[in-house]
Protein backbone atom coordinates (compact mmCIF):
# COMPACT_ATOMS: atom_id res chain seq x y z
CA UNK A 1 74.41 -6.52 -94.49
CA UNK A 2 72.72 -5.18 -91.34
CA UNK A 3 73.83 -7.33 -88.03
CA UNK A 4 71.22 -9.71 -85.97
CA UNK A 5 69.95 -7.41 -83.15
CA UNK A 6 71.25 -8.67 -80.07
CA UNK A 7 68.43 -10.63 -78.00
CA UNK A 8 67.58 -8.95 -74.54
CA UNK A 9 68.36 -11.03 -71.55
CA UNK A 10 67.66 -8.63 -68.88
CA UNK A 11 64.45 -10.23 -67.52
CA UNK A 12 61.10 -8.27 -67.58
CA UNK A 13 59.58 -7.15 -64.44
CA UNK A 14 56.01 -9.20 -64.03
CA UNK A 15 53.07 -6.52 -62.58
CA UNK A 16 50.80 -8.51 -60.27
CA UNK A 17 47.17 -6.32 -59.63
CA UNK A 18 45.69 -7.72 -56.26
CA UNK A 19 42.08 -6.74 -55.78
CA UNK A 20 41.78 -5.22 -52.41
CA UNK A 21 38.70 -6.51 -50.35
CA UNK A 22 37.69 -4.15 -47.30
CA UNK A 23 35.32 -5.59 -44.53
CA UNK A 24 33.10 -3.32 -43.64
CA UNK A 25 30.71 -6.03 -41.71
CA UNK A 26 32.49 -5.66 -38.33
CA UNK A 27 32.98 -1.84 -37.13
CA UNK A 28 29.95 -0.49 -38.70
CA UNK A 29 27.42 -1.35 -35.66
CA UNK A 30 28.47 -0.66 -31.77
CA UNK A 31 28.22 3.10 -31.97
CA UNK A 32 25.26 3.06 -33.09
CA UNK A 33 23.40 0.80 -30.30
CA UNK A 34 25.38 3.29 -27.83
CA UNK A 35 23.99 6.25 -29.76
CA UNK A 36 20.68 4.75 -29.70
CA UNK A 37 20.55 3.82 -25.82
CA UNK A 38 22.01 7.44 -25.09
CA UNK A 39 19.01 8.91 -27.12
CA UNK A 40 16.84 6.82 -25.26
CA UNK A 41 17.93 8.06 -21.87
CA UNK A 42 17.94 11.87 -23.09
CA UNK A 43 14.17 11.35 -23.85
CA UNK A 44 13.46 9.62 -20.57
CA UNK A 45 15.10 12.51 -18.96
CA UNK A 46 13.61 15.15 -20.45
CA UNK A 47 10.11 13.83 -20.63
CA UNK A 48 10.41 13.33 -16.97
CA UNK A 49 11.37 17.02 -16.52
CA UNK A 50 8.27 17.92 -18.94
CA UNK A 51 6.31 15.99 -16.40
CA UNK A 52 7.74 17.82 -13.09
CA UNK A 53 6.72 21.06 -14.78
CA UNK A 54 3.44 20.43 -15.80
CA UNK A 55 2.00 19.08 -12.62
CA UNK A 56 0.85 20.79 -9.93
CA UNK A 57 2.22 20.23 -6.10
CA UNK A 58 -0.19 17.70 -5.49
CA UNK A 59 0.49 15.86 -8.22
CA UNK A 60 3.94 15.57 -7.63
CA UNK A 61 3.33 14.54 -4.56
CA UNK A 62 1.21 11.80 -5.75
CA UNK A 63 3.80 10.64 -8.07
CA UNK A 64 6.40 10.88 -5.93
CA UNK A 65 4.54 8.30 -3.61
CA UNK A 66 4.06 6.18 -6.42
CA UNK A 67 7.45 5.78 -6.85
CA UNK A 68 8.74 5.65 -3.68
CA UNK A 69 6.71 2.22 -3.47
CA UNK A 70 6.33 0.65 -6.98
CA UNK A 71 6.01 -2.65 -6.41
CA UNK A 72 2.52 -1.89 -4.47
CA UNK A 73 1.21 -1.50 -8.34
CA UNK A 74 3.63 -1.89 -10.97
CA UNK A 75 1.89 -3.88 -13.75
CA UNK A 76 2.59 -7.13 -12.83
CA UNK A 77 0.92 -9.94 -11.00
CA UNK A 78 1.19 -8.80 -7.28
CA UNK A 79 2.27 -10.79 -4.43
CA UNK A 80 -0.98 -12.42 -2.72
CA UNK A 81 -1.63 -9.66 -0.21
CA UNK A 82 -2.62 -9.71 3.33
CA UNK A 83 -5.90 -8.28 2.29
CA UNK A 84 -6.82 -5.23 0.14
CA UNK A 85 -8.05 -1.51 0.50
CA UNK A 86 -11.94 -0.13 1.52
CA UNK A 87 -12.97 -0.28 4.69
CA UNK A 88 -11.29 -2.09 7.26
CA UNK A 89 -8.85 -4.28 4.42
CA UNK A 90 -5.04 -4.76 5.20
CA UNK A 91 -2.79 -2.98 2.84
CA UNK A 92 -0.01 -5.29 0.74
CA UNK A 93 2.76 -4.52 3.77
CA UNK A 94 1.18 -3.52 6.85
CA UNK A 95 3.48 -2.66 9.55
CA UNK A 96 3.85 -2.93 13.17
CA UNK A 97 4.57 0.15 15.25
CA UNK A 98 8.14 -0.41 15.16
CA UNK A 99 8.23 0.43 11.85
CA UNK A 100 7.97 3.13 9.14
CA UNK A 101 5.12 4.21 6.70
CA UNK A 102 3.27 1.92 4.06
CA UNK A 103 2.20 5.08 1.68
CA UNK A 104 -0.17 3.43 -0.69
CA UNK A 105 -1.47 4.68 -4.36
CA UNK A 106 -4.67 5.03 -5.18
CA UNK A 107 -6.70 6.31 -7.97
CA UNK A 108 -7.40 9.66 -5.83
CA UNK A 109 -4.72 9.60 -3.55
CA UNK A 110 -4.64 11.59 -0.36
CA UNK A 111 -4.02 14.89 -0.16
CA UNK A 112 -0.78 15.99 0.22
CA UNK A 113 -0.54 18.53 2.93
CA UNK A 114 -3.61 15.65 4.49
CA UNK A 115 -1.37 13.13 4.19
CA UNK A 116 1.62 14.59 5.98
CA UNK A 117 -0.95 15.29 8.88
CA UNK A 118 -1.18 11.34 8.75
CA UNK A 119 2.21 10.86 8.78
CA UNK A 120 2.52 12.63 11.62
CA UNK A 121 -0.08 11.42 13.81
CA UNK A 122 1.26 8.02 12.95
CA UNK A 123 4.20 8.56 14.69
CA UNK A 124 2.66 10.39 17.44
CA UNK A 125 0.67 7.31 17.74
CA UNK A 126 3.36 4.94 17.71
CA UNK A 127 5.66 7.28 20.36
CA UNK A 128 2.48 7.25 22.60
CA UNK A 129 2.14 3.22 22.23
CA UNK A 130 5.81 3.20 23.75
CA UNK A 131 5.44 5.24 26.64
CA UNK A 132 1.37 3.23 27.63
CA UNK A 133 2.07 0.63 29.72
CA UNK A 134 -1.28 -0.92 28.74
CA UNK A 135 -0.30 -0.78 24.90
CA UNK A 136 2.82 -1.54 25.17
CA UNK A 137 3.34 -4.75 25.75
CA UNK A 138 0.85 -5.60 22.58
CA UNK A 139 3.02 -3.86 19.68
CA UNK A 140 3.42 -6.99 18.07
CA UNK A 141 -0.41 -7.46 17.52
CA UNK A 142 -0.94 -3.41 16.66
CA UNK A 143 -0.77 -2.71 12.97
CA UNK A 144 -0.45 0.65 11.52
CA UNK A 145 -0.63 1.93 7.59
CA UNK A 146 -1.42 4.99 5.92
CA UNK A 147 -4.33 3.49 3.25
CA UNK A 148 -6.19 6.09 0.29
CA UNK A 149 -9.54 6.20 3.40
CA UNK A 150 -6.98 7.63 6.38
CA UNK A 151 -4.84 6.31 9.06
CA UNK A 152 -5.73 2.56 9.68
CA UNK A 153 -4.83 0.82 12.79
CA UNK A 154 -5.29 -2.68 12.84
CA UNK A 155 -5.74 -4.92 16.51
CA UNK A 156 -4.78 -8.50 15.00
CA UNK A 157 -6.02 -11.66 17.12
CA UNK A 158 -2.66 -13.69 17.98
CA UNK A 159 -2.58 -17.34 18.52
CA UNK A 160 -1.49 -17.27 22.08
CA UNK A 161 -3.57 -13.86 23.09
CA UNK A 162 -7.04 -13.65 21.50
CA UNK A 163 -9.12 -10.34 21.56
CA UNK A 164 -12.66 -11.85 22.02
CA UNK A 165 -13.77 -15.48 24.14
CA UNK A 166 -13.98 -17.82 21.74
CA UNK A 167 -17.06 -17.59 19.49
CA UNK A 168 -17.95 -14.55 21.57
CA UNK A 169 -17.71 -10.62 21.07
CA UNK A 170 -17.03 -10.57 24.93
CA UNK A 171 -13.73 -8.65 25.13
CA UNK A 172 -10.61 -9.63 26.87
CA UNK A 173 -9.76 -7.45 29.76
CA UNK A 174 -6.44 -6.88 28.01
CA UNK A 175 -8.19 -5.94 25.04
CA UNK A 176 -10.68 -3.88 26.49
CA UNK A 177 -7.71 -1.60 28.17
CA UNK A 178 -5.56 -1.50 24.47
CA UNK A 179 -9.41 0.27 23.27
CA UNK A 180 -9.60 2.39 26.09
CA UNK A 181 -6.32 4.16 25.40
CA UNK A 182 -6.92 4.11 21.88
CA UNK A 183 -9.95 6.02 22.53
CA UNK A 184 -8.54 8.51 24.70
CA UNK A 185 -6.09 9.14 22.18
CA UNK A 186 -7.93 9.39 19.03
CA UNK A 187 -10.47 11.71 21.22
CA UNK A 188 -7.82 14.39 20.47
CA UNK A 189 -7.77 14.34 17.20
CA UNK A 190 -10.17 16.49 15.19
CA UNK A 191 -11.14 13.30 12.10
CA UNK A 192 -13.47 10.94 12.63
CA UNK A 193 -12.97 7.56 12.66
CA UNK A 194 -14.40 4.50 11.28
CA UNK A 195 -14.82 0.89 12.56
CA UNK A 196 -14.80 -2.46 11.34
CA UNK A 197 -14.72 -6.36 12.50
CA UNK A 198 -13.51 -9.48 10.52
CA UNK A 199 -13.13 -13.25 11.00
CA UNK A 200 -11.63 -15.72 9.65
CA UNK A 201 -13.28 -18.57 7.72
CA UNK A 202 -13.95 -20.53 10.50
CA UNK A 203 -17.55 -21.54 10.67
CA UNK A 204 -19.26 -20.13 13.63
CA UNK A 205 -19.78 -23.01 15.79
CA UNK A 206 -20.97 -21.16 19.15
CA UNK A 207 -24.60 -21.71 20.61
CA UNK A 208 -26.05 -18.07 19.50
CA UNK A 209 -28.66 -19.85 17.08
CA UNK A 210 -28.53 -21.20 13.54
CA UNK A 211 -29.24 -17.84 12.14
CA UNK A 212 -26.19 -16.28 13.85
CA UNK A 213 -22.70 -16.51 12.01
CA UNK A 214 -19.14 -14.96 10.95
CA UNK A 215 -21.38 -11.48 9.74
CA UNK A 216 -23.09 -11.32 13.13
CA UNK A 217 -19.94 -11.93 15.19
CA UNK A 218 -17.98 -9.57 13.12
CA UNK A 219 -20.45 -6.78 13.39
CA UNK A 220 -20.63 -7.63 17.53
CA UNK A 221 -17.63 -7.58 17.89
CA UNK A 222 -16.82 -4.13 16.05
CA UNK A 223 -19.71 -2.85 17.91
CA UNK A 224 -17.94 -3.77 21.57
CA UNK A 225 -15.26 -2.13 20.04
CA UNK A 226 -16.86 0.86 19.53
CA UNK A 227 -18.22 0.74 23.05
CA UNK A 228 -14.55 0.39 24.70
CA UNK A 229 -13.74 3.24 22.43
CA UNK A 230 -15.97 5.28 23.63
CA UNK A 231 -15.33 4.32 27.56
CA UNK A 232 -12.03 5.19 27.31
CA UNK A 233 -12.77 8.80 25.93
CA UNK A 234 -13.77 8.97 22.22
CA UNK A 235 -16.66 11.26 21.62
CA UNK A 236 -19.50 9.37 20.26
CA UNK A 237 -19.87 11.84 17.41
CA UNK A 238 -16.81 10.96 16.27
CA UNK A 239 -17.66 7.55 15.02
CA UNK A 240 -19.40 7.07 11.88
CA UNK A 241 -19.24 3.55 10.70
CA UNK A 242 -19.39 0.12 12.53
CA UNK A 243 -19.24 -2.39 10.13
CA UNK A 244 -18.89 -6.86 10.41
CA UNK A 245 -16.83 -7.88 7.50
CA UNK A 246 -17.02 -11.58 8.26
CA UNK A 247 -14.15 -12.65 6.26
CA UNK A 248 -15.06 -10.85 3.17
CA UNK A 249 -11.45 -8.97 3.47
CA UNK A 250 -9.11 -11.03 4.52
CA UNK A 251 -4.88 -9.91 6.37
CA UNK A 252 -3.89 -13.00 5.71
CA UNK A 253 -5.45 -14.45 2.11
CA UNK A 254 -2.75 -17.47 1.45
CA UNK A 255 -4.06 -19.62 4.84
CA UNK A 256 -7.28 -18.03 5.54
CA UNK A 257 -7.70 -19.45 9.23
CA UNK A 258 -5.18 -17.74 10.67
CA UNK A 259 -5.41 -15.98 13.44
CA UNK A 260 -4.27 -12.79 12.42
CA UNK A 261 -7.51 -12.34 9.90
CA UNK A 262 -9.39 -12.20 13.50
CA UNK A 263 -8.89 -8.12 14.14
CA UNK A 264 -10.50 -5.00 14.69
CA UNK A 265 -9.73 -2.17 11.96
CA UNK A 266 -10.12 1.26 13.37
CA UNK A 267 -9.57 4.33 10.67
CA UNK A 268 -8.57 7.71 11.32
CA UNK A 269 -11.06 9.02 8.22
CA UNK A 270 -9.62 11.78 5.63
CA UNK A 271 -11.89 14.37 5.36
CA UNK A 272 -12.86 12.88 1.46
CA UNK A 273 -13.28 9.81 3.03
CA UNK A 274 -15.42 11.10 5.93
CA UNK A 275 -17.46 13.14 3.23
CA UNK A 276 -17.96 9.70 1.58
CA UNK A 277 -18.96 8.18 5.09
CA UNK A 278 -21.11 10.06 5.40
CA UNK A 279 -22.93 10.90 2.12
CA UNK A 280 -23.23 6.78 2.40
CA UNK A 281 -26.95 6.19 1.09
CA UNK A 282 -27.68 9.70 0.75
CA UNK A 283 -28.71 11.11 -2.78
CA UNK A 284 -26.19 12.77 -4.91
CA UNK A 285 -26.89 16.66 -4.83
CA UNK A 286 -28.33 17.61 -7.95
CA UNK A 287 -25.89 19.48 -10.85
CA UNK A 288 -26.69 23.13 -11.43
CA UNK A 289 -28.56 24.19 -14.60
């Protein structure tokens, strides 16, 4: 008779399978919004060196401008300007003649080898406003900018030291002797210039007449301007337009009575803008066949 086998005590080992879970939710994304913003900055890049090649001088010039001052026209809802371009309008930042350039975009800007002739004169201007006695003591009411029609300088009115008597386009003696030096300056330069008067919205309350009003006075007063202008040296050939703007265009639009919208806007013309001058109500030349 075959012994019972002997029952196995030795205990079994017990094999436990644990499902691994891997995350894969959390490392996945970063690179990939670096990778994306590098890509974006490599095609920024390069289309910015496409566009360098592909203009001309002029261009580049233009676009350089542009950018130097992008908040003059950058898409959004500009700052309410001290008036506006055209004849005789402030730019968004005039400055006085202590300061630099306010280089202004325009759908045909200025030439660039015309505009660096602007430049300069500028500063010739504002270097000969320091050494006249007569000018100098006015800086603060002489405004200069560089605008798409030329060189503009602006005479402002100030509170304390008007240009005209009251109601009047009678000149002060002060402001007769700024225009006299002006004019002997700008006599030496070969562009033309341009001239225009503005008011503010003051109604004209002076004894000239019920027909007489802020268009009149504007265009009297550019008109004694022009006469000063001319005393003190400009060559009458050299102006083409004398305009009165009333307060159509106004340096100051956010409290339209002040005093600084009272001012006499001369402009050093660029040749397209002279052309323009003075094509003004001529007929366009007919196209060839």
């Amino acid at each position: 008779m075959t012994p019972p086998a002997k029952k196995d005590t030795k205990p079994r080992p017990i094999i436990i399978k644990r499902k691994k879970i891997v995350a894969g939710g959390h490392h996945g994304g970063a690179w990939k919004v670096a990778y994306a913003d590098f890509v974006t900055a490599m095609m920024a890049f390069f289309l910015v060196m496409w566009l360098l090649a592909a203009v001309n001088p002029d261009q580049r010039a233009a676009i350089f401008e542009y950018f130097r001052n992008p908040s003059l026209e950058n898409g959004t809802a500009p700052k309410a300007a001290p008036g506006q371009s055209g004849p005789g309008g402030a730019s968004a930042n005039p400055i006085d003649l202590r300061g630099g350039l306010d280089a202004r975009r325009s759908a045909e800007p200025v030439d660039a080898a015309e505009r660096r002739q602007l430049e300069s004169l500028l500063e010739e201007l504002r270097q000969a406003v320091d050494r006249s006695q007569a000018l100098k003591p006015f800086k603060d009411q002489l405004l200069l900018d560089i605008t798409p029609d030329g060189l503009r300088l602006q005479i402002v009115d100030s509170q304390n030291r008007p240009m005209f008597d009251l109601g009047s386009s009678r000149l002060k003696d002060y402001t007769s002797a700024i225009l006299r030096e002006v004019g002997r300056y700008l006599n030496t330069v070969p562009n033309r210039v341009s001239i225009s008067g503005h008011t503010d919205t003051t109604p004209y309350s002076g004894n000239a007449g019920a027909d007489y009003g802020n268009w009149e006075l504007s265009a009297d007063r550019a008109n004694a301007a022009r006469r000063a202008l001319l005393a003190g040296g400009l060559a009458e050939d050299k102006v083409t337009r004398v305009v009165g703007l009333s307060s159509s265009v106004l340096f100051d639009k956010a409290n339209a009575r002040n005093a600084v919208n009272r001012r006499i806007a001369i402009i050093v013309l660029t040749k397209r803008a002279e052309r323009a001058a003075l094509m003004d109500g001529r007929p366009e030349p007919a196209a060839p066949p």
